[in-house]
Protein backbone atom coordinates (compact mmCIF):
# COMPACT_ATOMS: atom_id res chain seq x y z
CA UNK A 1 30.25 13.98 8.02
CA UNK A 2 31.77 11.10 6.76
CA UNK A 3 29.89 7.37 8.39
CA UNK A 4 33.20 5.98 7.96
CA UNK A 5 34.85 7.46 10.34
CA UNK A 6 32.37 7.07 12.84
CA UNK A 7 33.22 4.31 15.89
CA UNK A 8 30.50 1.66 16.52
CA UNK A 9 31.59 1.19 19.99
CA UNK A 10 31.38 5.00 20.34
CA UNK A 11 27.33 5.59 19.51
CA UNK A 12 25.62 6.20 22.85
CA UNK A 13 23.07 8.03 21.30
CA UNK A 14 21.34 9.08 17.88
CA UNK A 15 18.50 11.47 16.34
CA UNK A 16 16.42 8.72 17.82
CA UNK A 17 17.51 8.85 21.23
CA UNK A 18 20.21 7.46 23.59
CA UNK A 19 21.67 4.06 22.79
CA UNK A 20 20.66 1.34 25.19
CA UNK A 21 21.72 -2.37 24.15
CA UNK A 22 19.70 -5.39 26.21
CA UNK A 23 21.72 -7.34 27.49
CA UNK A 24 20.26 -10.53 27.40
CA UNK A 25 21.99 -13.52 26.33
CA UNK A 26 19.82 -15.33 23.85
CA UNK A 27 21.62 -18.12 23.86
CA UNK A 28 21.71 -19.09 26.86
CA UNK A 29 17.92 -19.40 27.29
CA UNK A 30 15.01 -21.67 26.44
CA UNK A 31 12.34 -21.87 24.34
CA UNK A 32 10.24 -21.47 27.32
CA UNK A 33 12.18 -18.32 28.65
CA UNK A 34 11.92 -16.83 25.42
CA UNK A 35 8.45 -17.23 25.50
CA UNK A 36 8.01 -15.94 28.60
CA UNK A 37 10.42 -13.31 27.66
CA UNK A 38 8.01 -12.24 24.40
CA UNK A 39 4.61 -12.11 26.85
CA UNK A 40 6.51 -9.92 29.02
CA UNK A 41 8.45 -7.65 26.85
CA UNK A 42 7.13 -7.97 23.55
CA UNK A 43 9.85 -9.48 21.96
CA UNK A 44 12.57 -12.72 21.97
CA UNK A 45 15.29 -13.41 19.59
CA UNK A 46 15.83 -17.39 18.42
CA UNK A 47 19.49 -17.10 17.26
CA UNK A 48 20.92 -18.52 14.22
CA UNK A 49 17.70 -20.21 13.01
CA UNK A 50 19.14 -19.43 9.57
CA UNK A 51 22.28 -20.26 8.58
CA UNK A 52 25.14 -17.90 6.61
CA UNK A 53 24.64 -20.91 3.81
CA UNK A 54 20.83 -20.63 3.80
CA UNK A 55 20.89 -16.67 3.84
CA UNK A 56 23.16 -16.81 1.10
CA UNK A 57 21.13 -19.03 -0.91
CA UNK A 58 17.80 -17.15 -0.63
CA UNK A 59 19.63 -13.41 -1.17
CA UNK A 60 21.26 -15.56 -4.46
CA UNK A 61 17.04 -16.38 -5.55
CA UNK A 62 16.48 -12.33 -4.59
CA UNK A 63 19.38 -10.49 -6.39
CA UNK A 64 16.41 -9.96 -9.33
CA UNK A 65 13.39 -9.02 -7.04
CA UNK A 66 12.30 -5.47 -8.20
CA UNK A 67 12.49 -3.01 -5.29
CA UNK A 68 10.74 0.13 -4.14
CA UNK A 69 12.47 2.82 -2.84
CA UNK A 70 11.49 4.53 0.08
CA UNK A 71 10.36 8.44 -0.12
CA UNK A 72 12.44 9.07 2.35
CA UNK A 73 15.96 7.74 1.15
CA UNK A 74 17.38 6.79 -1.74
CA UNK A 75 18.87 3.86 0.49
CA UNK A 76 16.24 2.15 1.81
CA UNK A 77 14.81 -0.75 -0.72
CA UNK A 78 11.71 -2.53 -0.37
CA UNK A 79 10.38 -5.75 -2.21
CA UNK A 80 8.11 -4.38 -4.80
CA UNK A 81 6.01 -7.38 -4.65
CA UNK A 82 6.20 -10.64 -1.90
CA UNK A 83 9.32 -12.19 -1.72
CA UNK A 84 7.86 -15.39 -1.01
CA UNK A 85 6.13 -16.31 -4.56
CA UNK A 86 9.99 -14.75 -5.86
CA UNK A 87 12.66 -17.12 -3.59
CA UNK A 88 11.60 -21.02 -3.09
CA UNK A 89 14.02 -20.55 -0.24
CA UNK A 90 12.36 -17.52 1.52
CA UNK A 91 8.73 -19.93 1.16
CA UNK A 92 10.59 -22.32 2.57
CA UNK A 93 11.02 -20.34 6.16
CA UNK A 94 7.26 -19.64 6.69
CA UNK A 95 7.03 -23.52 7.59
CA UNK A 96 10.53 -23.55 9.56
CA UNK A 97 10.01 -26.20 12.26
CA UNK A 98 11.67 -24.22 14.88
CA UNK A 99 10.32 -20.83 13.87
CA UNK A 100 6.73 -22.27 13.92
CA UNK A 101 7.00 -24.30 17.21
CA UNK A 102 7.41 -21.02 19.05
CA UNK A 103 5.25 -18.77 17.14
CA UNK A 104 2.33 -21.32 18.05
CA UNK A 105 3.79 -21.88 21.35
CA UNK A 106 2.46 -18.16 21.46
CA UNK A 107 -0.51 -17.97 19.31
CA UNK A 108 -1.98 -21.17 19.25
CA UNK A 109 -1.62 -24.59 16.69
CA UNK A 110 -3.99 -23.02 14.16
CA UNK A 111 -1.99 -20.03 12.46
CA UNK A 112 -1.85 -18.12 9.33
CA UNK A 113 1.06 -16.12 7.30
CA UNK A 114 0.20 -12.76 6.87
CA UNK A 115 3.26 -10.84 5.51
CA UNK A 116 6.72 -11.54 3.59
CA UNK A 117 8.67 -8.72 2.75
CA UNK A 118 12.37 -7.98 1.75
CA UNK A 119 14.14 -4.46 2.87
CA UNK A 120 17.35 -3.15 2.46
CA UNK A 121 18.60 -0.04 4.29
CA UNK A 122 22.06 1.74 3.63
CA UNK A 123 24.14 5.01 4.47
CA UNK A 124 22.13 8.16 5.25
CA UNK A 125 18.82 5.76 6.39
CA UNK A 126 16.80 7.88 8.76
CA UNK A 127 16.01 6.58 12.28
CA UNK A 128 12.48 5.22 12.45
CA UNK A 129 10.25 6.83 14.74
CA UNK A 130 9.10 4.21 17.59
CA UNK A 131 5.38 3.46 16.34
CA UNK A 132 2.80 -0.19 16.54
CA UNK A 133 2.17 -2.25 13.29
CA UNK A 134 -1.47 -2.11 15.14
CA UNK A 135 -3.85 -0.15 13.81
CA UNK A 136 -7.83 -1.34 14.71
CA UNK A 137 -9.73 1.08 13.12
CA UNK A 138 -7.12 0.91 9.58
CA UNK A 139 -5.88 3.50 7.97
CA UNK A 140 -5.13 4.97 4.38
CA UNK A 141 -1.87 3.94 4.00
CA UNK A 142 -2.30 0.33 5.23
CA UNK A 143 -6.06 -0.56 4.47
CA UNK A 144 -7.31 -3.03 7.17
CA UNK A 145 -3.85 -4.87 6.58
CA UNK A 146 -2.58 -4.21 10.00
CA UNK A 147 -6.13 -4.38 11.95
CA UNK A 148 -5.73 -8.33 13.21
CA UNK A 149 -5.79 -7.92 17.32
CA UNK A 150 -3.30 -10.42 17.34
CA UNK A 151 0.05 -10.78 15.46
CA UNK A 152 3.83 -11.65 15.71
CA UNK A 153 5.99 -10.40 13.21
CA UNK A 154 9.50 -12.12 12.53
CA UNK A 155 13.05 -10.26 11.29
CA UNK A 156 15.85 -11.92 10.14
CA UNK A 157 18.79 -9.73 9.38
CA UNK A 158 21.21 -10.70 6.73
CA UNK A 159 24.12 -9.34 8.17
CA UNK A 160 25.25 -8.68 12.02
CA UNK A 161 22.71 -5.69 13.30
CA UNK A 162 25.79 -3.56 13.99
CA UNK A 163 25.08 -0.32 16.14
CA UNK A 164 25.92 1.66 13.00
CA UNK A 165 23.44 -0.49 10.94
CA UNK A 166 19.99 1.04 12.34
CA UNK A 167 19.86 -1.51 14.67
CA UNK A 168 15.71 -2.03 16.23
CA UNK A 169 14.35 -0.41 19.08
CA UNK A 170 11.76 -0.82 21.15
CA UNK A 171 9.66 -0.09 24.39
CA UNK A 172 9.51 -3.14 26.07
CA UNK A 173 5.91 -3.86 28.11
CA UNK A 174 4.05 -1.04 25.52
CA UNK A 175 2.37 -3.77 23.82
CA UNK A 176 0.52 -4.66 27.60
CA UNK A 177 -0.04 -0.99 28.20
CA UNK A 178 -4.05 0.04 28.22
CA UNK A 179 -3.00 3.57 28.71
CA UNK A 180 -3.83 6.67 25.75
CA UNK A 181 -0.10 7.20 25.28
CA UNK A 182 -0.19 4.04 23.87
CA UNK A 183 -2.92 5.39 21.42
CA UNK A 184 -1.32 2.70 18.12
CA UNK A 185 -1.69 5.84 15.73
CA UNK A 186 0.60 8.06 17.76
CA UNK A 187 4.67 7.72 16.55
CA UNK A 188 7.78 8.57 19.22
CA UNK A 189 10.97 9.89 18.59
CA UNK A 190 12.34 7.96 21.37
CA UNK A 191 11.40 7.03 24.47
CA UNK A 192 13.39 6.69 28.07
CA UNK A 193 12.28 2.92 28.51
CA UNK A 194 13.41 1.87 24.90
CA UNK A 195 16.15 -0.59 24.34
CA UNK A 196 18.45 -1.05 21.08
CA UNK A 197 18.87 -5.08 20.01
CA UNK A 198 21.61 -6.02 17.99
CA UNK A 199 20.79 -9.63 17.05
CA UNK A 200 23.14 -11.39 14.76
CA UNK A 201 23.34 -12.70 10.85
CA UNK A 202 20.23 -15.57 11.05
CA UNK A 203 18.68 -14.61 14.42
CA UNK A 204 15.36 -14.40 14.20
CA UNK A 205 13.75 -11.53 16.37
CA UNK A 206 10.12 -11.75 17.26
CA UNK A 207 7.50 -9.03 18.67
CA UNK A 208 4.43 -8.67 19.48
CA UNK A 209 2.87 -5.23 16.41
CA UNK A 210 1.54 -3.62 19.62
CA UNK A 211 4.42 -2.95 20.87
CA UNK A 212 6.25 0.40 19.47
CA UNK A 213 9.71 -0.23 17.94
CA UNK A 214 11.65 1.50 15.37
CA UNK A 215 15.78 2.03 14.31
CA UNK A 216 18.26 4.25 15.17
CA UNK A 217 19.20 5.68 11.78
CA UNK A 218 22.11 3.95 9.73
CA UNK A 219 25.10 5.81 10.17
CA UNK A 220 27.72 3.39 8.80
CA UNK A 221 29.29 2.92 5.69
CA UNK A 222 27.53 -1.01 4.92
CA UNK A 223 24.41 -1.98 3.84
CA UNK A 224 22.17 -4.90 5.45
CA UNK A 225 18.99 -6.34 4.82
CA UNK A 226 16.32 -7.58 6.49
CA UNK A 227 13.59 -10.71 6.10
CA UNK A 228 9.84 -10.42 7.50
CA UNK A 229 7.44 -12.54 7.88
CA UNK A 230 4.33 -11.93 9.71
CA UNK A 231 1.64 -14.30 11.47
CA UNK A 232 -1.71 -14.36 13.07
CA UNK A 233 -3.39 -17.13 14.87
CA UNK A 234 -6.68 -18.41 12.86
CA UNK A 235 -9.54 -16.98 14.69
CA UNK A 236 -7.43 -13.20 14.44
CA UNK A 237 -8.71 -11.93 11.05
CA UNK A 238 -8.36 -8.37 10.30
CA UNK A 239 -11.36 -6.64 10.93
CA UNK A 240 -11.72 -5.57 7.20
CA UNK A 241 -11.27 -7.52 4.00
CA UNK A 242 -7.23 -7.62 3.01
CA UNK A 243 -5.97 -8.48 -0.55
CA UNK A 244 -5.80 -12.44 -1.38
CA UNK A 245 -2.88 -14.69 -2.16
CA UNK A 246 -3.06 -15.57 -5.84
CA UNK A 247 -4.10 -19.01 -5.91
CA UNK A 248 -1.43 -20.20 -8.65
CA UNK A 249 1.34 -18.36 -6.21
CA UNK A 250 0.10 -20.67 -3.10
CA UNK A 251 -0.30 -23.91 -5.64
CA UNK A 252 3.58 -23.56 -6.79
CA UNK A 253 4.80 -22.74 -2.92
CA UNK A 254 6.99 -25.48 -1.38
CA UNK A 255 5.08 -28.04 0.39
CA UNK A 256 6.61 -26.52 4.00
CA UNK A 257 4.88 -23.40 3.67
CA UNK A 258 1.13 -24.49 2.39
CA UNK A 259 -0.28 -25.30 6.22
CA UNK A 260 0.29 -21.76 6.66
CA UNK A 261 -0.58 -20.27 3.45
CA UNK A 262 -4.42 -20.10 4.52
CA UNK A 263 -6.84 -17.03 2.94
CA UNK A 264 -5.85 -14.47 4.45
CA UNK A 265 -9.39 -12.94 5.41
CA UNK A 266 -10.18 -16.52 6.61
CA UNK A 267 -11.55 -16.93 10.84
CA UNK A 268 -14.94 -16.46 12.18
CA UNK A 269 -14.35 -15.61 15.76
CA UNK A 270 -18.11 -14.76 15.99
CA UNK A 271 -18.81 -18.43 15.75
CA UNK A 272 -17.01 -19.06 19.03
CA UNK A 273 -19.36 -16.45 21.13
CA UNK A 274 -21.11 -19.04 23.90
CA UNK A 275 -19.13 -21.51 23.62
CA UNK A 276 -18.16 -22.55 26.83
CA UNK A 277 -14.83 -24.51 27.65
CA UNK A 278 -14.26 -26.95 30.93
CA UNK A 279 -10.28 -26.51 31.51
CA UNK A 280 -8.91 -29.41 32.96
CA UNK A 281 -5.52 -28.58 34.77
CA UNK A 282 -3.15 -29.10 31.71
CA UNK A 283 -5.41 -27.24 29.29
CA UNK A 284 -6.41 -23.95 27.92
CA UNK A 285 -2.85 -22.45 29.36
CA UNK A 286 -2.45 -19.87 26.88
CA UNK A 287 -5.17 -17.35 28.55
CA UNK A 288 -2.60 -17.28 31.44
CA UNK A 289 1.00 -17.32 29.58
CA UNK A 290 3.72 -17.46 32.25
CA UNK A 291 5.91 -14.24 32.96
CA UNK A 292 9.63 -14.15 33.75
């Protein structure tokens, strides 16, 4: 079947399940909403934090990056090493202002980068199943990389996350769920409670790795691509050792990004056992983040 002749409007539902868009107007929100929003659900969009002159500029500093191709289609790309020691410009967005005000507004002031990574998906791209970038006890394929107990990861999407672009899904409240079926090693191939988001060119959609996401597959004739950037806060190490920055790669980073380019096995939450804390009334509020 030809993708071009399918009708975005028309896609209620997909090999990964029926089509639900939220709703919710980003825009119209604040930071605090959003927050409130990403405790709750397990994920907030910040729209436009890039601009279509700042995307262009960092794609123009990636157009060389090598790329890996997925086993699984020929049309799905992904950066075959960091993007971040590649494009000034992508280093640049780990110390965004705005993008780090609210990730610490949810993690705490003391954070660390984790993860940059560029991916392009095109025509034919299978659906992801839902599944959690958590996994405590590690894994083969990912090491101890995706062991920390707690992490945000960041997309940006290049283009408009059109419904025929394998736009993200995901079960929001799964990342509060204490439940087996929520067993991080176990993948979905949909779900009745998962919704579709369709942010736009330079949103910026945060989630909590807990919480299962995937895509509905790409069924449309145009290629997009997609920024991610991942952080923890500082006492969150993974619970096995994880491959180093290269110290000349953090040296010759823009100044922006350095406060977050930390060792990556660095925090000794250990250290903190008997310590006890008198919280006054303003203080300490993150144990207790506010719900919608």
């Amino acid at each position: 079947m030809s993708t071009a002749a399918i009708s975005v409007e028309k896609i209620e539902k997909t090999t990964r399940g029926t089509v639900r868009l939220d709703g919710t107007d980003w825009t119209a929100m604040s930071d605090e909403t959003r927050l409130a929003k990403l405790h709750k659900d397990g994920f907030a969009i910040l729209p436009s934090l890039l601009s279509g002159q700042e995307l262009d500029d960092i794609l123009g500093e990636l157009a060389d990056l090598p790329m890996n191709t997925a086993p699984y289609s020929e049309e799905q790309k992904f950066a075959a090493e960091p993007p971040q020691w590649h494009s000034q410009k992508f280093a640049e967005v780990i110390g965004s202002k705005r993008l780090t005000d609210f990730v610490k507004s949810a993690l705490g002031d003391d954070i660390v980068f984790m993860l940059g990574m560029y991916v392009r998906s095109g025509p034919g791209v299978p659906g992801l199943a839902l599944h959690s970038d958590y996994q405590p006890y590690g894994s083969e394929p990912k090491g101890w990389n995706e062991s920390s107990p707690s992490t945000l990861r960041v997309l940006i999407y290049t283009e408009d996350l059109t419904l025929d672009q394998a736009p993200f899904t995901i079960v929001p409240g799964s990342h509060l769920s204490l439940h087996e079926h929520s067993n991080p090693y176990i993948r979905y191939d949909n779900h009745p409670d998962m919704v579709t988001l369709s942010p736009k060119k330079g949103d910026a959609l945060i989630f909590n790795v807990k919480a299962f996401h995937g895509t509905h597959p790409h069924l449309g004739p145009k290629g997009r691509g997609m920024f991610e950037y991942a952080y923890r806060p500082a006492w969150a190490k993974c619970v096995g050792e994880v491959e180093e920055w290269n110290a000349a790669d953090v040296a010759a980073a823009p100044e922006i990004a350095k406060p977050y380019l930390k060792p990556r096995n660095s925090g000794d939450p250990v250290s903190a056992l008997g310590t006890s804390l008198d919280a006054q009334e303003s203080q300490f509020r993150g144990i207790a983040p506010v719900l919608p």
